[in-house]
Protein backbone atom coordinates (compact mmCIF):
# COMPACT_ATOMS: atom_id res chain seq x y z
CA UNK A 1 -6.32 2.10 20.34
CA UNK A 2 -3.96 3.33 17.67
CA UNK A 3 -4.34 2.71 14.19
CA UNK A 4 -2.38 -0.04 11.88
CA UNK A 5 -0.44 1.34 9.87
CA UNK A 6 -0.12 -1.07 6.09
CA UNK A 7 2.55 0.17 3.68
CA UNK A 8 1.36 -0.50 0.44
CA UNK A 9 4.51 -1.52 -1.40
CA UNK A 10 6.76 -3.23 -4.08
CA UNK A 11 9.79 -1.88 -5.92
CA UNK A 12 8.24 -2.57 -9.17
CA UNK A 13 5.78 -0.45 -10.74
CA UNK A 14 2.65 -1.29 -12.76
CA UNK A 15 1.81 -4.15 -10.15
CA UNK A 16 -1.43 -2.10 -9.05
CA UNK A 17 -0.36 -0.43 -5.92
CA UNK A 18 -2.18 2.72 -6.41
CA UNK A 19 -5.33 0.95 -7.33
CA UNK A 20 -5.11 -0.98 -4.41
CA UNK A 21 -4.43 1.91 -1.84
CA UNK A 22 -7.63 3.84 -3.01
CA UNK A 23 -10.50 0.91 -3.07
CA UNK A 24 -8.95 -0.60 0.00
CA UNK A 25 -9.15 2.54 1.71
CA UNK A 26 -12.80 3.17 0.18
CA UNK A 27 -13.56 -0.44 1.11
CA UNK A 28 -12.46 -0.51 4.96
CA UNK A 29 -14.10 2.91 5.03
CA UNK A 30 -17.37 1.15 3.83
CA UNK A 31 -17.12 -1.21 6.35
CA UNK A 32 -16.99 1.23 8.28
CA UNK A 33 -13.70 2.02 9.69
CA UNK A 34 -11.80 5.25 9.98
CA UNK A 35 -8.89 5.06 7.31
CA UNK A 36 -6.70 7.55 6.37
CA UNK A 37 -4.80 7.32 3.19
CA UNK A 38 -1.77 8.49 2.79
CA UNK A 39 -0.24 9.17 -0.55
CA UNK A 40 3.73 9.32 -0.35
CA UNK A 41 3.86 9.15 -4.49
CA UNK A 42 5.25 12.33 -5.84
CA UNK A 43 3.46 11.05 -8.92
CA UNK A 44 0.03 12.06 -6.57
CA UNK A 45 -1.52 9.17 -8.43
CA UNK A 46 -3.71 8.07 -5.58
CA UNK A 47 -4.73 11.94 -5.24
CA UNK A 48 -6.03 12.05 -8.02
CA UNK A 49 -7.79 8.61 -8.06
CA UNK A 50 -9.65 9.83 -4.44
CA UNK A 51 -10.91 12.69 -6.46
CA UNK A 52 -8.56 15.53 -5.54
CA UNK A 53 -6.83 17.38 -8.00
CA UNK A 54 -3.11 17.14 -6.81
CA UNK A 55 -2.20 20.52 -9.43
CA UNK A 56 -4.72 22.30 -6.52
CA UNK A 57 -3.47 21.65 -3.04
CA UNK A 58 -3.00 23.88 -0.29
CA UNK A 59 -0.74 21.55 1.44
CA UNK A 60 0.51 18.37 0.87
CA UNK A 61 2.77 15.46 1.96
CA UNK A 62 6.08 17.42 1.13
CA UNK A 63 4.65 20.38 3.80
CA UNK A 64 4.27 17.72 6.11
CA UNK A 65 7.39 15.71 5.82
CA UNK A 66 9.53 18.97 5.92
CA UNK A 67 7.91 19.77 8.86
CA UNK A 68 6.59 23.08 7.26
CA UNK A 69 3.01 22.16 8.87
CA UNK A 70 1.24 19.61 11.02
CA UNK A 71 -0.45 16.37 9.38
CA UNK A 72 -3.90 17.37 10.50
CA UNK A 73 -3.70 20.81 8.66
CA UNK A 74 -2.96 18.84 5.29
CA UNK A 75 -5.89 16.17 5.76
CA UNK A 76 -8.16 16.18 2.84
CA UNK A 77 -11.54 14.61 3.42
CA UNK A 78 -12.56 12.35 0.30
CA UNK A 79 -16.16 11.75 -1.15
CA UNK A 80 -16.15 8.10 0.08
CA UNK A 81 -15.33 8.35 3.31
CA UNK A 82 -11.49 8.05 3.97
CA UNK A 83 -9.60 10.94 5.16
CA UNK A 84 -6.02 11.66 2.39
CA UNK A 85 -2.88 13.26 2.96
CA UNK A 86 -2.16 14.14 -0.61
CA UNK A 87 0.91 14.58 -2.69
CA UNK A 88 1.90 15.80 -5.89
CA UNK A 89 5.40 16.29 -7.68
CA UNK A 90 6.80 18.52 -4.83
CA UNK A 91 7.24 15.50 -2.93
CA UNK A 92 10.73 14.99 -4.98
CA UNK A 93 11.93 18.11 -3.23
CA UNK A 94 11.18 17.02 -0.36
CA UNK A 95 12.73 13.32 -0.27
CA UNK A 96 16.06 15.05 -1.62
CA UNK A 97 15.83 17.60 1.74
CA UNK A 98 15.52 15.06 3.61
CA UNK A 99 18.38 13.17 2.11
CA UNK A 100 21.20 15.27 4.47
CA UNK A 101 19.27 15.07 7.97
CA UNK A 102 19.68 12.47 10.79
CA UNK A 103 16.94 10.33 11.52
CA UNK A 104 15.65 10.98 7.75
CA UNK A 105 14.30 7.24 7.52
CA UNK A 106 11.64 8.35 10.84
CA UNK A 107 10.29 11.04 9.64
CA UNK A 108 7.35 9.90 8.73
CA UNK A 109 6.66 7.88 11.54
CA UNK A 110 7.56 11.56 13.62
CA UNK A 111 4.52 13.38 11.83
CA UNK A 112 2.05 10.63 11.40
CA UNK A 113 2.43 10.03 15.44
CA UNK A 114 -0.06 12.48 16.61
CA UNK A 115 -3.01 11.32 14.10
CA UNK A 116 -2.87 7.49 15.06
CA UNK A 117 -5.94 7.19 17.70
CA UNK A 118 -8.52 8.93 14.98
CA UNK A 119 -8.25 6.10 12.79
CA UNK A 120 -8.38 2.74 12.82
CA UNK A 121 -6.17 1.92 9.85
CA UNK A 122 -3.32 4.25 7.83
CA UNK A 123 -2.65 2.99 4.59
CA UNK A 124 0.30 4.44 2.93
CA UNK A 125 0.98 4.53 -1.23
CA UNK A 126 4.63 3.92 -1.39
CA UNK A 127 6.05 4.70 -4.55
CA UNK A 128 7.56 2.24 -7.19
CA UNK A 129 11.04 1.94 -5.95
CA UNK A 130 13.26 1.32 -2.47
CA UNK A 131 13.64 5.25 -2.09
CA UNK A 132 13.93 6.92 0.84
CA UNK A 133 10.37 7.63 0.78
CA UNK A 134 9.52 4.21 1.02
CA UNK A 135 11.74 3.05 3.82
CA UNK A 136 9.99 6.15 5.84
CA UNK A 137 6.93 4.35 4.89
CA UNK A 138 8.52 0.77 6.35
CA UNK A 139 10.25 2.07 9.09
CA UNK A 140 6.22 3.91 10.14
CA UNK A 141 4.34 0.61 9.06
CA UNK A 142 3.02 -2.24 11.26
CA UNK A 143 3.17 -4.57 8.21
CA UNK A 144 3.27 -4.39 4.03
CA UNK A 145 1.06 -5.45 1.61
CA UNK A 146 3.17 -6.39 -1.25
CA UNK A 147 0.67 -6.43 -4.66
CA UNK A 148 2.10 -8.28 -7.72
CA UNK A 149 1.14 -9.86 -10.70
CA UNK A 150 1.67 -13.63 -11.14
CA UNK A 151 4.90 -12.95 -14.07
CA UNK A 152 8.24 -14.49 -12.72
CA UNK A 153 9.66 -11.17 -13.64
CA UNK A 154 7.72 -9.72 -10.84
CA UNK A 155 9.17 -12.11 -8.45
CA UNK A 156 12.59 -10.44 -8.74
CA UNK A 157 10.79 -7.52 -7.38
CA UNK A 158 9.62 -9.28 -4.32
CA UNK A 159 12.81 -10.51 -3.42
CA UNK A 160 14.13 -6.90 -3.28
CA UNK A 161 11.77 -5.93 -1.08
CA UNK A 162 11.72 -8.77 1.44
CA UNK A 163 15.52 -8.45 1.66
CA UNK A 164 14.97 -4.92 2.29
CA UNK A 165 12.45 -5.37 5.09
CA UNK A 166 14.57 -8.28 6.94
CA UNK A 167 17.21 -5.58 6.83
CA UNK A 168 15.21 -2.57 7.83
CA UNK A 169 13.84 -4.67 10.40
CA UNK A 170 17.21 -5.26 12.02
CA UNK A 171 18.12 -1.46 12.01
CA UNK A 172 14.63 0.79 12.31
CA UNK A 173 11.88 -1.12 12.99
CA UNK A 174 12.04 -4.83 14.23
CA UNK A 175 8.25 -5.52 14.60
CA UNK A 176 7.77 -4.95 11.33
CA UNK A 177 5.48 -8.03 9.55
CA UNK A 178 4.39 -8.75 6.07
CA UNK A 179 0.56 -8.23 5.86
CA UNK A 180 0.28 -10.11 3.05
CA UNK A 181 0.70 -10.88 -0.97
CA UNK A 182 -2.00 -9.71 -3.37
CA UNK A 183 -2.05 -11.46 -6.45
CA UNK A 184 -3.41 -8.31 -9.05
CA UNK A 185 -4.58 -8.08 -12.61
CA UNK A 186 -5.24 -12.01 -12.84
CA UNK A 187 -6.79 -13.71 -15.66
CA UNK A 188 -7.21 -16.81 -15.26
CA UNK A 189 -6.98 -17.98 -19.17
CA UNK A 190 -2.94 -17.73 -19.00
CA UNK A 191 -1.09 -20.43 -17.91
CA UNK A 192 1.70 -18.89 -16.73
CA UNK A 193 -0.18 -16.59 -14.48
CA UNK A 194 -1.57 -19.95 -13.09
CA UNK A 195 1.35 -22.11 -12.59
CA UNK A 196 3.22 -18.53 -11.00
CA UNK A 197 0.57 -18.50 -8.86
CA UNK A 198 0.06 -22.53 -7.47
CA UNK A 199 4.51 -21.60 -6.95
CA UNK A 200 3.28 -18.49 -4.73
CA UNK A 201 0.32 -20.75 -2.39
CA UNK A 202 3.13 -23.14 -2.19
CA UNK A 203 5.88 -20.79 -0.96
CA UNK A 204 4.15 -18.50 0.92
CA UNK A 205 1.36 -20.42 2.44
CA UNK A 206 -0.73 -18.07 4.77
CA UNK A 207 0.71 -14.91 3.46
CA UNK A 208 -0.94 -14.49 0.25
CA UNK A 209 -4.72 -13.43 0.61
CA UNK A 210 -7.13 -15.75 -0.47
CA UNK A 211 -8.86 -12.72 -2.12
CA UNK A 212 -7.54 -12.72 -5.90
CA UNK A 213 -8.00 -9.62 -8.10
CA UNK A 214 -8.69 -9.89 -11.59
CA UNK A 215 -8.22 -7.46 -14.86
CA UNK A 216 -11.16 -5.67 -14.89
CA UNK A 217 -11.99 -2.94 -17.49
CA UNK A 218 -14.33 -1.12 -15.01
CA UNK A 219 -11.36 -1.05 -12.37
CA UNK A 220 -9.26 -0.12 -14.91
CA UNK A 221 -11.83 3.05 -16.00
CA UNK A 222 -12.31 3.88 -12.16
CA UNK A 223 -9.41 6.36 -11.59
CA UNK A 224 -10.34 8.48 -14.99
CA UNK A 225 -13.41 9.47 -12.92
CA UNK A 226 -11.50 10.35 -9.60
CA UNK A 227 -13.71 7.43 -8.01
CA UNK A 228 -12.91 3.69 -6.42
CA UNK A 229 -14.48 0.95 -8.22
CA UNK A 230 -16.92 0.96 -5.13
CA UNK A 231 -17.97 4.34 -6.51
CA UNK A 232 -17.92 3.67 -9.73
CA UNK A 233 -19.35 0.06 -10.25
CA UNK A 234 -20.24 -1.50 -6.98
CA UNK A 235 -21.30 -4.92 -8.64
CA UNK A 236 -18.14 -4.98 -10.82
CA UNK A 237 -15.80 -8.14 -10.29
CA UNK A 238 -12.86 -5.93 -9.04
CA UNK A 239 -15.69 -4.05 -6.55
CA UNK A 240 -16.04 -7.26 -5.31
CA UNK A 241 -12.69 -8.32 -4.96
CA UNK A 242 -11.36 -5.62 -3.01
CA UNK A 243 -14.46 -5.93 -0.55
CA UNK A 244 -13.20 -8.97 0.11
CA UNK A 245 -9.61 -7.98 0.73
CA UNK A 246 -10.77 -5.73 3.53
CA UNK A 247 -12.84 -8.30 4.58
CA UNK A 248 -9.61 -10.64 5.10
CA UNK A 249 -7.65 -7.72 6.46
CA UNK A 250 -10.08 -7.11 9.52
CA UNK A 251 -10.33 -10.90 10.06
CA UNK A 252 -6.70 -11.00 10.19
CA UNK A 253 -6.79 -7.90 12.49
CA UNK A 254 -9.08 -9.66 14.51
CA UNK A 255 -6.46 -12.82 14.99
CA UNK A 256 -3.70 -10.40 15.53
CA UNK A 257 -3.11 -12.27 18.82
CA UNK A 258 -2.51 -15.33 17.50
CA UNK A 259 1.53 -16.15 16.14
CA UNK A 260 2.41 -14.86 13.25
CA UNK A 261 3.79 -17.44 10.55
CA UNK A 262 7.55 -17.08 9.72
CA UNK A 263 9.32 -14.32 7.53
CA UNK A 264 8.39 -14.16 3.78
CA UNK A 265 11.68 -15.58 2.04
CA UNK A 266 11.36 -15.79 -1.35
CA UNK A 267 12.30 -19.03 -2.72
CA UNK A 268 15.65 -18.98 -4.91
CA UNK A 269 14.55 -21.22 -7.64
CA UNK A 270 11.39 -19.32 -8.70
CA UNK A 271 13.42 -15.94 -9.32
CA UNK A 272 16.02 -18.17 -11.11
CA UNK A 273 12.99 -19.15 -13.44
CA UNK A 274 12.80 -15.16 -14.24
């Protein structure tokens, strides 16, 4: 059976994407599945958070998506289990080469193609904006995880992206589904971050995982090291969290059978509130 491929995304940055790519991969891996993480940020943030230095590479993401080399001779095996396809700032040069060439939005999908029955899930880093790089990473993806924190400014951000998918779903890839929402960097002491929250349950219902991560220093500290917090601090509230979160994601796997509940649109009056 081929592997699910989750793109990891939202058009606005700071929401925790990153962090959530590595310690979900490092979490499914523990469970243990075979994950592959794929880092399509020419900022090689998650590189360097699964302990590779992305200023050292012998091939990358940009080799790959220009077609200079196959996937599997760019695969990086990581301490914790989880195989990478790294990146670092050559990435840029490759997104603008791929700007002029048909089927650019596919490309992805193309070179990813021959690696799907080694793993059981792909997750994919997308980086903080609709770029071409992400819709590659939408138009390849089974579903999206969509990370945010509970601000109504973030909500704007959401909207972007689920009009983008509805559209990209009528063009490139129409089985395209939203994984889920991951509420990130809680604390539970603001109010606002509550009452955005309660307007999240009651919009998107099923959609948002039940699993709720909270600011955490040692999460926080976890990338300095080149580690996941499951590395790093195994008993640690955001360990915890996203052991949970993979937890939900192979029970939902599990129910894949089962119908789906309607497309994510996000309701007009809380972005209005932004």
């Amino acid at each position: 059976m081929a592997a699910r491929i989750i793109a990891i995304a939202n058009q606005k940055g700071g929401v925790g994407k990153t962090t959530t790519s590595v310690n979900l991969a490092a979490a499914l891996a523990a469970t243990p599945k075979r994950v592959l993480l794929v880092d399509l940020d020419a900022q090689g943030n998650a590189t360097m958070g699964s302990g590779i230095d992305k200023r050292d590479l012998h091939a990358s993401t940009c080799d790959v998506l220009l077609e200079e080399l196959h996937a599997e001779d760019a695969l990086v095996e990581t301490a914790e289990g989880y195989d990478l396809l790294p990146s670092n700032t050559d990435l840029t040069a490759a997104e603008v080469e791929l700007m002029g060439e048909d089927g650019r939005e596919q490309r992805l999908k193309r070179v990813l193609e021959p690696l799907l029955r080694r793993y059981d899930f792909v997750l994919i880093d997308c980086p903080p904006s609709l770029s071409l790089l992400t819709l590659n990473a939408l138009t390849a993806a089974d579903s999206v995880l969509v990370p945010m924190q509970c601000e109504y400014y973030a909500l704007e951000g959401i909207t972007s992206l689920l009009e983008t998918i509805e559209a990209l779903k009528a063009r490139l890839n129409p089985a395209l589904e939203i994984e889920g929402v991951l509420r990130t960097m809680y604390d539970v002491r603001n109010n606002l971050t509550n009452a955005v929250s309660n307007e999240l349950d009651q919009h998107f219902g099923e959609r948002m995982f039940r699993t709720i991560v909270p600011r955490n220093v040692r999460l926080a500290e976890a990338p300095s090291h080149g580690q996941s917090i499951l590395a790093y601090d195994r008993g640690s509230r955001g360990a915890i969290a996203y052991l949970g979160l993979a937890g939900e994601i192979l029970r939902r796997q599990r129910e894949r059978g089962q119908p789906v509940a309607p497309t994510l649109v996000a309701p007009a009056a809380l972005v209005q509130e932004g």
